[in-house]
PDB file of N, CA and C in Angstrom:
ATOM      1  N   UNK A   1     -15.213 -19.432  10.787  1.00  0.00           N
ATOM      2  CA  UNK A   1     -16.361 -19.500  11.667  1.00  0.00           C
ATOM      3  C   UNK A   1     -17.466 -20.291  10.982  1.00  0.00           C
ATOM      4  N   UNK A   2     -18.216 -21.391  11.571  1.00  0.00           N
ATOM      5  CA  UNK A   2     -19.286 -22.121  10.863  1.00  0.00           C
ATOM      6  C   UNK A   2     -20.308 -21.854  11.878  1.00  0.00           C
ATOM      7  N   UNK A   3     -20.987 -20.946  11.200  1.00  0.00           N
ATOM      8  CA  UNK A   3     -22.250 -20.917  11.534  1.00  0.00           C
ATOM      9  C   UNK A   3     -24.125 -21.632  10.527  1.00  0.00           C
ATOM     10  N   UNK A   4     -23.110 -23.066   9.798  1.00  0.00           N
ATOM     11  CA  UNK A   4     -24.410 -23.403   8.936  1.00  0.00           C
ATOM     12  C   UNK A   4     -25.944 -23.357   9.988  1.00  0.00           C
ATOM     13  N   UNK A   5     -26.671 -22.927   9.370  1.00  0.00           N
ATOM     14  CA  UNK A   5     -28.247 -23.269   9.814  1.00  0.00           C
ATOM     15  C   UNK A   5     -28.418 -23.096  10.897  1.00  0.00           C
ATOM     16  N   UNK A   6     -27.387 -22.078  11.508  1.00  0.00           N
ATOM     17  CA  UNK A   6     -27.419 -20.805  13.289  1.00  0.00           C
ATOM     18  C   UNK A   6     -29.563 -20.217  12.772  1.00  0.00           C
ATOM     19  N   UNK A   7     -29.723 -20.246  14.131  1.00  0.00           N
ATOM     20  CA  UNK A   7     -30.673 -19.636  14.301  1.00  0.00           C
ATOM     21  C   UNK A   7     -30.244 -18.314  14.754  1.00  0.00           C
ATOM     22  N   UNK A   8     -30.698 -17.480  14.131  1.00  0.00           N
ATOM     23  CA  UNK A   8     -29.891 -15.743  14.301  1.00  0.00           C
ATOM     24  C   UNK A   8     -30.779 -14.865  14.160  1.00  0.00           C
ATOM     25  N   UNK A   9     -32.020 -15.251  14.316  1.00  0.00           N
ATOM     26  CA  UNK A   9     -33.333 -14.414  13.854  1.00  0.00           C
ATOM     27  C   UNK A   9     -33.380 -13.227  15.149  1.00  0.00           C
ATOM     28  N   UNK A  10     -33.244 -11.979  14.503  1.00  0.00           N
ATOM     29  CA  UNK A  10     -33.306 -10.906  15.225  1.00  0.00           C
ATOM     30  C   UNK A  10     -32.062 -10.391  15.766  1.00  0.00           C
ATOM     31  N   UNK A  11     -31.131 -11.074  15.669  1.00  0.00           N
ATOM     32  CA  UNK A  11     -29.648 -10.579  16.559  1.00  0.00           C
ATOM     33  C   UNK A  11     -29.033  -9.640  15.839  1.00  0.00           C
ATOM     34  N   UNK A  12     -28.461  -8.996  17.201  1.00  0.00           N
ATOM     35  CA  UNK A  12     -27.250  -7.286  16.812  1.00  0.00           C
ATOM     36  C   UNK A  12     -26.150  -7.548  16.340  1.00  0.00           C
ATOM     37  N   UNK A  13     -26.005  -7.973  15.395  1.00  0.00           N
ATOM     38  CA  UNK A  13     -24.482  -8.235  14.531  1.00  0.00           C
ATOM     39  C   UNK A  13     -23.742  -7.245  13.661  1.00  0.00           C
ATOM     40  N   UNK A  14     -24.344  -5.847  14.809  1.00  0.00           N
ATOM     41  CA  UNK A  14     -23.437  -3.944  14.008  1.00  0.00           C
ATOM     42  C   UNK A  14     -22.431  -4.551  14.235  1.00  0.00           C
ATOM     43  N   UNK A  15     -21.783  -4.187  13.090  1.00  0.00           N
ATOM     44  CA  UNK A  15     -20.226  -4.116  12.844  1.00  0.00           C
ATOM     45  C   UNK A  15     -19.773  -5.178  12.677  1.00  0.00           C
ATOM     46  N   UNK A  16     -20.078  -6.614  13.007  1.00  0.00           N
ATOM     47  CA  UNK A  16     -19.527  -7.992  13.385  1.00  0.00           C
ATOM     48  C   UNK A  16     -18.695  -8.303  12.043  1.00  0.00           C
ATOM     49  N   UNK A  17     -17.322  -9.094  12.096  1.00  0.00           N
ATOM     50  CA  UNK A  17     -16.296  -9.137  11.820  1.00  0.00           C
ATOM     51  C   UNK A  17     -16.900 -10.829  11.310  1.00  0.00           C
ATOM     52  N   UNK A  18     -17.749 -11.189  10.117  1.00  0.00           N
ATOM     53  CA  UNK A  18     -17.860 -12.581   9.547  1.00  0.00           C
ATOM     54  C   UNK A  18     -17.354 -12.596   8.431  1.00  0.00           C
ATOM     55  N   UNK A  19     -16.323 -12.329   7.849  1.00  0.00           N
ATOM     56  CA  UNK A  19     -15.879 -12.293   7.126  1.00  0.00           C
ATOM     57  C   UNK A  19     -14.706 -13.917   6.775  1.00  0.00           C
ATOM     58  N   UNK A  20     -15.341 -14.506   5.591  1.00  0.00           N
ATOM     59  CA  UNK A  20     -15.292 -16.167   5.110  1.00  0.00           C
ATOM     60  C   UNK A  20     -16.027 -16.654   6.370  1.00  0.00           C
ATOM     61  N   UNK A  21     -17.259 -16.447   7.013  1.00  0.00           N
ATOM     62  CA  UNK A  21     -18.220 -17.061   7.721  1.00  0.00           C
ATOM     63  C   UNK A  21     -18.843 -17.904   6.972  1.00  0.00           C
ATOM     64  N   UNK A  22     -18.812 -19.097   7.530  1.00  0.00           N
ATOM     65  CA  UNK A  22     -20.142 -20.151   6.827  1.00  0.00           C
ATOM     66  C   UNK A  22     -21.231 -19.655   7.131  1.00  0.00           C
ATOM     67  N   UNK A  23     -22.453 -19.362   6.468  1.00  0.00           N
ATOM     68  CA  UNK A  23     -23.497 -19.112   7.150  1.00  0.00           C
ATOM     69  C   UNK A  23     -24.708 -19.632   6.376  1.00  0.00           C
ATOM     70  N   UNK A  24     -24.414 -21.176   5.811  1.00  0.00           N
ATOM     71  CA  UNK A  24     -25.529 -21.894   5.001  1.00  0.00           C
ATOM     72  C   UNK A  24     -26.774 -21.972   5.461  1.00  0.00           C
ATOM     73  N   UNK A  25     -27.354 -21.505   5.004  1.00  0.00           N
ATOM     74  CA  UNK A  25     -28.937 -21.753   5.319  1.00  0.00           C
ATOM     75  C   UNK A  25     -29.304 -21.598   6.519  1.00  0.00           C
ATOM     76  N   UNK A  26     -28.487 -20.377   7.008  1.00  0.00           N
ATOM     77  CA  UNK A  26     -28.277 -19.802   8.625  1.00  0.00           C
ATOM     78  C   UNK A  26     -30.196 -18.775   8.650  1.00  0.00           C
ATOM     79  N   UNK A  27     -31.139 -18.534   9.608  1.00  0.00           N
ATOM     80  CA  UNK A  27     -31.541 -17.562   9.746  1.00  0.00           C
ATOM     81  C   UNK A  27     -31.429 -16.533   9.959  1.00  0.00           C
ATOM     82  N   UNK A  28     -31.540 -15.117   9.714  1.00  0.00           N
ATOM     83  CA  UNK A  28     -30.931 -13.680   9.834  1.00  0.00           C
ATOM     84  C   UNK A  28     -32.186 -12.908  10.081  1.00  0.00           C
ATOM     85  N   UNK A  29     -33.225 -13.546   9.162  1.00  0.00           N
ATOM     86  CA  UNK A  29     -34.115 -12.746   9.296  1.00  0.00           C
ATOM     87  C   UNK A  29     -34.674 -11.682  10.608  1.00  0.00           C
ATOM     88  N   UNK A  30     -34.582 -10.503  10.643  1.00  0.00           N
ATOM     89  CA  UNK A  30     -35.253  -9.346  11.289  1.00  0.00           C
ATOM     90  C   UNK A  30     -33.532  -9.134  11.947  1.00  0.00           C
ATOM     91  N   UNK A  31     -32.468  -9.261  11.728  1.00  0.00           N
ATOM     92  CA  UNK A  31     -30.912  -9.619  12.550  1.00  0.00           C
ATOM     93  C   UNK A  31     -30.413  -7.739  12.020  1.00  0.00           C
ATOM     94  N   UNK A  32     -29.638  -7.064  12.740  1.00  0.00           N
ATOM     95  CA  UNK A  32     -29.166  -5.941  12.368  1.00  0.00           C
ATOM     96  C   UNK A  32     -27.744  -6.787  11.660  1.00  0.00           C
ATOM     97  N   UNK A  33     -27.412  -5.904  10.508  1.00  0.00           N
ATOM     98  CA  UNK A  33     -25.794  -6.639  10.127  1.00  0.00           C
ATOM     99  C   UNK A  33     -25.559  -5.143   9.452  1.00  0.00           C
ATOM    100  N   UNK A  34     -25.861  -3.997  10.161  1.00  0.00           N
ATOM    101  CA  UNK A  34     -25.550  -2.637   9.653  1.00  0.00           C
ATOM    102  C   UNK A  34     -23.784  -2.979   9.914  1.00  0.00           C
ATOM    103  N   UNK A  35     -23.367  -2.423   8.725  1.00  0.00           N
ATOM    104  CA  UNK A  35     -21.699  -2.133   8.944  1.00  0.00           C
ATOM    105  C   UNK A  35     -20.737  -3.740   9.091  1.00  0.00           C
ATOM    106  N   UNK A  36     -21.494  -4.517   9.048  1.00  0.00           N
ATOM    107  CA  UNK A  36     -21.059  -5.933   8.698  1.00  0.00           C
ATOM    108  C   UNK A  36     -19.937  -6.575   7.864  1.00  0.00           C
ATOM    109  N   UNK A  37     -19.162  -6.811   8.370  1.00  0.00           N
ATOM    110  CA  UNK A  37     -18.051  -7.116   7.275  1.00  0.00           C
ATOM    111  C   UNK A  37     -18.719  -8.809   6.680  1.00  0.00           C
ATOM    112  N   UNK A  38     -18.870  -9.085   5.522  1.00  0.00           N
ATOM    113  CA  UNK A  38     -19.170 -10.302   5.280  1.00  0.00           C
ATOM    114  C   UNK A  38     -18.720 -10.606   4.324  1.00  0.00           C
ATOM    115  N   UNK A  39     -17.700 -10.208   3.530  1.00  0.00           N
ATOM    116  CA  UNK A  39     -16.766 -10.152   2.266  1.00  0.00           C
ATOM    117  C   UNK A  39     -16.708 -11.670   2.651  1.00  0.00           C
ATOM    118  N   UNK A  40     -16.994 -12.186   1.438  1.00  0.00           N
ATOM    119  CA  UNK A  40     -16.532 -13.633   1.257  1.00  0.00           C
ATOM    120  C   UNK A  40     -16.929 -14.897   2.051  1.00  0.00           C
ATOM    121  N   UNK A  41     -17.821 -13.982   2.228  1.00  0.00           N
ATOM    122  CA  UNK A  41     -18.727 -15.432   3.628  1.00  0.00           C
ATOM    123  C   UNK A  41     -19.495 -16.385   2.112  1.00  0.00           C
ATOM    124  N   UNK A  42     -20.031 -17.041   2.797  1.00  0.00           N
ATOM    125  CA  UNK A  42     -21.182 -18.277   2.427  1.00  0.00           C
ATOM    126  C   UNK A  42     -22.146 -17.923   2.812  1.00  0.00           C
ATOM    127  N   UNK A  43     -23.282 -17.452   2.205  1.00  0.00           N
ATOM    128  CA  UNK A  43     -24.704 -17.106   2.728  1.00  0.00           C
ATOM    129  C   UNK A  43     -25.558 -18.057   1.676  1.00  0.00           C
ATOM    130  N   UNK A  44     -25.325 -19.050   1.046  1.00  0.00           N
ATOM    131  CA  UNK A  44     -26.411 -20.096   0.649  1.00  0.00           C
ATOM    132  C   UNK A  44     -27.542 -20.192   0.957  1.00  0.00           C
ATOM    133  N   UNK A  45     -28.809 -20.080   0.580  1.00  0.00           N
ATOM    134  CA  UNK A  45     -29.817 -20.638   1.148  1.00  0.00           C
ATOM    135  C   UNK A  45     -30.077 -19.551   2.299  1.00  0.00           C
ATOM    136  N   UNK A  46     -29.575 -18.028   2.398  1.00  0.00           N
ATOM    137  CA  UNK A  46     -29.863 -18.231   3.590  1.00  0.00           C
ATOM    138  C   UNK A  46     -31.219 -16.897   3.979  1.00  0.00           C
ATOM    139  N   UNK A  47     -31.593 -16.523   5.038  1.00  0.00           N
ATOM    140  CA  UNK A  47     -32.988 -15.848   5.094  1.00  0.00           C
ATOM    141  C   UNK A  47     -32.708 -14.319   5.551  1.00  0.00           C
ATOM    142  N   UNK A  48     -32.678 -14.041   4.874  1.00  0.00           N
ATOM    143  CA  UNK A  48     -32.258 -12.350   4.629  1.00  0.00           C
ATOM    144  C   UNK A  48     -33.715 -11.695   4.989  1.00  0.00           C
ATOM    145  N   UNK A  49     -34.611 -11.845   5.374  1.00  0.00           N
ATOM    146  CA  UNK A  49     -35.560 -11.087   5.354  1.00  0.00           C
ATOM    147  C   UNK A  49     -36.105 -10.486   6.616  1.00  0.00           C
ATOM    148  N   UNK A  50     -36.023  -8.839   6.205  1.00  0.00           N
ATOM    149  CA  UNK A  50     -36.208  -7.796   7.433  1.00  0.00           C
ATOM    150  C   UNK A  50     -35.332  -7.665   7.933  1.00  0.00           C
ATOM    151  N   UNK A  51     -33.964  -7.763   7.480  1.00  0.00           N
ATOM    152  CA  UNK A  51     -32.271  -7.990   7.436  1.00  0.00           C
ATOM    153  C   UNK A  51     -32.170  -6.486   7.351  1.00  0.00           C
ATOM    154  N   UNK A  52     -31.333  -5.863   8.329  1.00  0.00           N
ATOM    155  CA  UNK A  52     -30.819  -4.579   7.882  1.00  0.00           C
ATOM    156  C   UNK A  52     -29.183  -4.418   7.529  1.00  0.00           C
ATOM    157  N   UNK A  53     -28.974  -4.605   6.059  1.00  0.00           N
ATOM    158  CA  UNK A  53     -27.782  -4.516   5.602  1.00  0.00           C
ATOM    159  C   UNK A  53     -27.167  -3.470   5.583  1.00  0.00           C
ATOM    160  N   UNK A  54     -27.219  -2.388   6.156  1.00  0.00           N
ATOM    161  CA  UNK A  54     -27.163  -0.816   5.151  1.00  0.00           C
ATOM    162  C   UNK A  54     -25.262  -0.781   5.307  1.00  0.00           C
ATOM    163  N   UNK A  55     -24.810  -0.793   4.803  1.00  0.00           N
ATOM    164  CA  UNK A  55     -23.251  -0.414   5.052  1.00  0.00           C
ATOM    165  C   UNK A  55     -22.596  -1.885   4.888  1.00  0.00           C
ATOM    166  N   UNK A  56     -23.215  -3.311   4.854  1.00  0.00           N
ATOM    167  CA  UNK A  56     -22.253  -4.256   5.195  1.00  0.00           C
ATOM    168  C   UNK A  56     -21.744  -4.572   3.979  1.00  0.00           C
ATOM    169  N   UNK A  57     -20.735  -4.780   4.384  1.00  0.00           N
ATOM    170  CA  UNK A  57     -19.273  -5.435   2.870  1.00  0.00           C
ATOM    171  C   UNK A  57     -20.037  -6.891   2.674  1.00  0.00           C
ATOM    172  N   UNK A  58     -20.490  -6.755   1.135  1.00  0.00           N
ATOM    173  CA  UNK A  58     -20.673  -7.745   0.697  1.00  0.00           C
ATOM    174  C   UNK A  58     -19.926  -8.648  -0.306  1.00  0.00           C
ATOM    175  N   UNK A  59     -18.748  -8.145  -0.570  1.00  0.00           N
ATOM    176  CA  UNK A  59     -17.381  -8.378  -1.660  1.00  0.00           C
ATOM    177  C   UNK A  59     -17.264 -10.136  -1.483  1.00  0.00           C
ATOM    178  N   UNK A  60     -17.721 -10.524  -2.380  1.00  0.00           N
ATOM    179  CA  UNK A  60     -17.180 -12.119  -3.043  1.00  0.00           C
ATOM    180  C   UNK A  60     -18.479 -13.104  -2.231  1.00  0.00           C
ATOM    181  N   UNK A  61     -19.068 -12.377  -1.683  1.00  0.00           N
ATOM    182  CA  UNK A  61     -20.037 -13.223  -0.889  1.00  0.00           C
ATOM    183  C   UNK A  61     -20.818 -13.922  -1.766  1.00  0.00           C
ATOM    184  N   UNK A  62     -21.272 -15.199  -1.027  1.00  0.00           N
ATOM    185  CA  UNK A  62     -21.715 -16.074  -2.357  1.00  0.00           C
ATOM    186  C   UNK A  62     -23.482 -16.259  -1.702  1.00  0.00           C
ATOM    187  N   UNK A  63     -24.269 -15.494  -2.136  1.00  0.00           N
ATOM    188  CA  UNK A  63     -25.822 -15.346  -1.848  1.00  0.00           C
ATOM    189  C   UNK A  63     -26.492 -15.911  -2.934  1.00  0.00           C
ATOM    190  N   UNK A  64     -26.424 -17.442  -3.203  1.00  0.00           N
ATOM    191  CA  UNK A  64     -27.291 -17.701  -4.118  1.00  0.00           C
ATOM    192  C   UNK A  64     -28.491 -18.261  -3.199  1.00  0.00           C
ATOM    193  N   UNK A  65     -29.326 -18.409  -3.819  1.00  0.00           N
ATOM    194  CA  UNK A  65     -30.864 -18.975  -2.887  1.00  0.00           C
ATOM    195  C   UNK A  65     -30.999 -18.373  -1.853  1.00  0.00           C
ATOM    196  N   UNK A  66     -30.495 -17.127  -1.862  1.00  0.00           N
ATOM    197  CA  UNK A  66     -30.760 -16.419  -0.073  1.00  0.00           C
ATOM    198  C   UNK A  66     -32.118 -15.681  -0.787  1.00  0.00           C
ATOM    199  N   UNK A  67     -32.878 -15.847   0.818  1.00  0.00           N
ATOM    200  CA  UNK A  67     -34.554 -14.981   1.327  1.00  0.00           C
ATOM    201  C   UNK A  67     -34.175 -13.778   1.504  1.00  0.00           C
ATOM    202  N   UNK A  68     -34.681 -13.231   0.198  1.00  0.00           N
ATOM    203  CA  UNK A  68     -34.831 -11.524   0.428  1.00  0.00           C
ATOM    204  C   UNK A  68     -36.487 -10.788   0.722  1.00  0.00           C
TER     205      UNK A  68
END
């Protein structure tokens, strides 16, 4: 799934199945990703902030330069 530089600010992504998702320099900010599978996605660059992670698989995910 390539979602580079998706505008995603605020979206319900409980439970969502992104797992090896591109998500370069994607926006997330204020996005639910409770229970999120994201093992091994690409989150580069990307804007984590007001992000509710609580439960999501973060295994091999590569979050360098991500907005916390």
């Amino acid at each position: 799934m390539n979602f580079q530089s998706a505008n995603l600010t605020g979206a319900d992504l409980n439970g969502a199945n992104l797992e090896g998702a591109n998500l370069k320099g994607a926006k997330l900010s204020g996005a639910n990703l409770q229970g999120a599978n994201l093992q091994r996605a690409y989150l580069r660059e990307v804007d984590l902030r007001e992000t509710d992670l609580t439960g999501a698989k973060l295994g091999g995910a590569n979050l360098l330069g991500a907005i916390r």
